[in-house]
C-alpha atoms as a PDB file:
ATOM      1  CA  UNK A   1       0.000   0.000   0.000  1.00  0.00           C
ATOM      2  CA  UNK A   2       0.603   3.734  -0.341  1.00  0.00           C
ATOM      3  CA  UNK A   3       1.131   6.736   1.241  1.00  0.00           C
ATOM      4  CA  UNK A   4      -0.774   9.398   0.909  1.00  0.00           C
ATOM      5  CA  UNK A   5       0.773  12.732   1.458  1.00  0.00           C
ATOM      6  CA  UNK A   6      -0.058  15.838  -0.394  1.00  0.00           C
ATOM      7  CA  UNK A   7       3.349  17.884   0.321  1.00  0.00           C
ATOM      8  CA  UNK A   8       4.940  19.876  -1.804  1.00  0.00           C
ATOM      9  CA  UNK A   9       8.173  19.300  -2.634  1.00  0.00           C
ATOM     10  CA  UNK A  10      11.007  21.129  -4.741  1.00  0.00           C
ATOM     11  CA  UNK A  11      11.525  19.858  -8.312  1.00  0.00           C
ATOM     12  CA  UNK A  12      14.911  19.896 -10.110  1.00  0.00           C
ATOM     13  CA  UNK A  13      14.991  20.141 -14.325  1.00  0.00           C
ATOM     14  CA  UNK A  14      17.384  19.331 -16.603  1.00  0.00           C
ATOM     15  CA  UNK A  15      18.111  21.861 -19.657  1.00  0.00           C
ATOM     16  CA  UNK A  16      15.370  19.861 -21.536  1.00  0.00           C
ATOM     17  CA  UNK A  17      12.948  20.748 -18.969  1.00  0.00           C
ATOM     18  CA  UNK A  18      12.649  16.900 -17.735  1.00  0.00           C
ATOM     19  CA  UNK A  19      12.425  16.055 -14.328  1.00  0.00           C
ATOM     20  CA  UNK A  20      15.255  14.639 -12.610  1.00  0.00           C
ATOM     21  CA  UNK A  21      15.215  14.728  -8.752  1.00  0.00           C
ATOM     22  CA  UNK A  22      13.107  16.270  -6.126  1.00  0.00           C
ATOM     23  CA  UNK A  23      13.718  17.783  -2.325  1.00  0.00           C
ATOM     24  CA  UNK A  24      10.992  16.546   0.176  1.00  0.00           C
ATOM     25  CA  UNK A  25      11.716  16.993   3.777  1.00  0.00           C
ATOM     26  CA  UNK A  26      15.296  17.977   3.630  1.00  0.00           C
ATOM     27  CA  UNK A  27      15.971  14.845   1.740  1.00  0.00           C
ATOM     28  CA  UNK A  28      16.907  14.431  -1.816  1.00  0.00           C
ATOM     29  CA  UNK A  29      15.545  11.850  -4.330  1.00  0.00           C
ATOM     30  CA  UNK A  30      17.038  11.029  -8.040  1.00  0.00           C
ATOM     31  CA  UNK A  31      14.150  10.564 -10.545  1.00  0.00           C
ATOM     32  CA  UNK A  32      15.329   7.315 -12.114  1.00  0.00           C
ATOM     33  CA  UNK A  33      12.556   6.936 -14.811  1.00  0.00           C
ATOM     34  CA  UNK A  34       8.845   8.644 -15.590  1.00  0.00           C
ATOM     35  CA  UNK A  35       6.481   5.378 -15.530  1.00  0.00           C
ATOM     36  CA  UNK A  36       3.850   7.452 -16.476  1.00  0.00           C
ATOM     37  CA  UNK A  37       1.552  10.574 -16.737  1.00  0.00           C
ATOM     38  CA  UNK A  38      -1.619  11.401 -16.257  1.00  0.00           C
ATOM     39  CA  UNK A  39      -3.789  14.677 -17.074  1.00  0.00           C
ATOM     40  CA  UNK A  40      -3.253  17.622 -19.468  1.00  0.00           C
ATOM     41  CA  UNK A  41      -1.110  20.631 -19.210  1.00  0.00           C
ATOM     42  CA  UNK A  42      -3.814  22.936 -18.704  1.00  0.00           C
ATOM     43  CA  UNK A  43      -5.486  20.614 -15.910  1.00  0.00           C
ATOM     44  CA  UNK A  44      -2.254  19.978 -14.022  1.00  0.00           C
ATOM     45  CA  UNK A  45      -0.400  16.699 -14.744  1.00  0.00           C
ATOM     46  CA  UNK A  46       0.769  13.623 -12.550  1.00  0.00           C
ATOM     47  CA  UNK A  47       3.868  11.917 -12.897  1.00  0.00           C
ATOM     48  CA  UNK A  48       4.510   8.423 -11.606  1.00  0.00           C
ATOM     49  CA  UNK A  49       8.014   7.588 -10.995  1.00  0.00           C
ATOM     50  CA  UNK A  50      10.635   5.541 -10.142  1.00  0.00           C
ATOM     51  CA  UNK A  51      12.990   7.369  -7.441  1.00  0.00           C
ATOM     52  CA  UNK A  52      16.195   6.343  -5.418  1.00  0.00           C
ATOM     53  CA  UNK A  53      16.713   7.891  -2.211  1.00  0.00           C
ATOM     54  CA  UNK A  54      18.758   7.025   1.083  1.00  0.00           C
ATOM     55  CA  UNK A  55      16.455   4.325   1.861  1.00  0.00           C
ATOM     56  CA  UNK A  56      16.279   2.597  -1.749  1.00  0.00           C
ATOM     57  CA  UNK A  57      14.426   2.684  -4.158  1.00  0.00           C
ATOM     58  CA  UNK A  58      10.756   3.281  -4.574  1.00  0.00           C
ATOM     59  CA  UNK A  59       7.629   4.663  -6.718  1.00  0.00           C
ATOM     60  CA  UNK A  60       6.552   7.806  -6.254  1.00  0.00           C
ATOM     61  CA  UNK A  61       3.213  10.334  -7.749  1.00  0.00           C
ATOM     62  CA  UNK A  62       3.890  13.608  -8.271  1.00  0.00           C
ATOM     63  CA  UNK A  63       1.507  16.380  -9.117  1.00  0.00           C
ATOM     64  CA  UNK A  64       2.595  19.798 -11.651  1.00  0.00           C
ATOM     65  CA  UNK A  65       0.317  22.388 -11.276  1.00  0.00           C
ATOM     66  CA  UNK A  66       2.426  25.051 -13.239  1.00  0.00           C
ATOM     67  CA  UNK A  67       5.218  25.861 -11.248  1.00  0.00           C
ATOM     68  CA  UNK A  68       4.424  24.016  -8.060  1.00  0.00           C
ATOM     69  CA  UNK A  69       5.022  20.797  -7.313  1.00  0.00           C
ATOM     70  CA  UNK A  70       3.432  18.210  -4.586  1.00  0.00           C
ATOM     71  CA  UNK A  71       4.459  14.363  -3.494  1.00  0.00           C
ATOM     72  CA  UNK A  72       1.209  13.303  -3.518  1.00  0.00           C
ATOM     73  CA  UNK A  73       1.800   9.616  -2.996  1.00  0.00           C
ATOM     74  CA  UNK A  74       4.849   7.354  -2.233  1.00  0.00           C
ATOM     75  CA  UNK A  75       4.808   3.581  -3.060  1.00  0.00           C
ATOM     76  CA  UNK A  76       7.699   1.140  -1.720  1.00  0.00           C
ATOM     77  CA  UNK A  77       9.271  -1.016  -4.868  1.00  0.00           C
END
């Protein structure tokens, strides 16, 4: 099962625009690969992704609503 959370989190960009890590309570995570996403630009969108941490890896949904960013759930893998 899953985790839900809802935070927000700070979201770090390549120069091609495409996610590659988030901060989320003072901890970083490495977006390994987008699984998947959901929704349209103009709706927000949600990204489901694989992520490697401190404590391993593990699958994680994240919600763009323009500019701002939320961990909205967090899977183990």
């Amino acid at each position: 099962m899953g985790h839900l959370l809802n935070e927000p989190v700070r979201a770090e960009h390549d120069t091609a625009g495409r996610l590659t890590a988030y901060e989320w309570r003072g901890s970083r995570y490495a977006v390994d690969e987008v699984l998947k996403t959901y929704g349209s630009s103009s709706d927000g969108r949600l990204y489901r992704v694989r992520i490697t941490g401190a404590e391993g890896v593990a699958i994680a949904e994240l919600s763009r609503d323009a500019d701002r960013w939320r961990l909205r759930h967090l899977f183990s893998a």
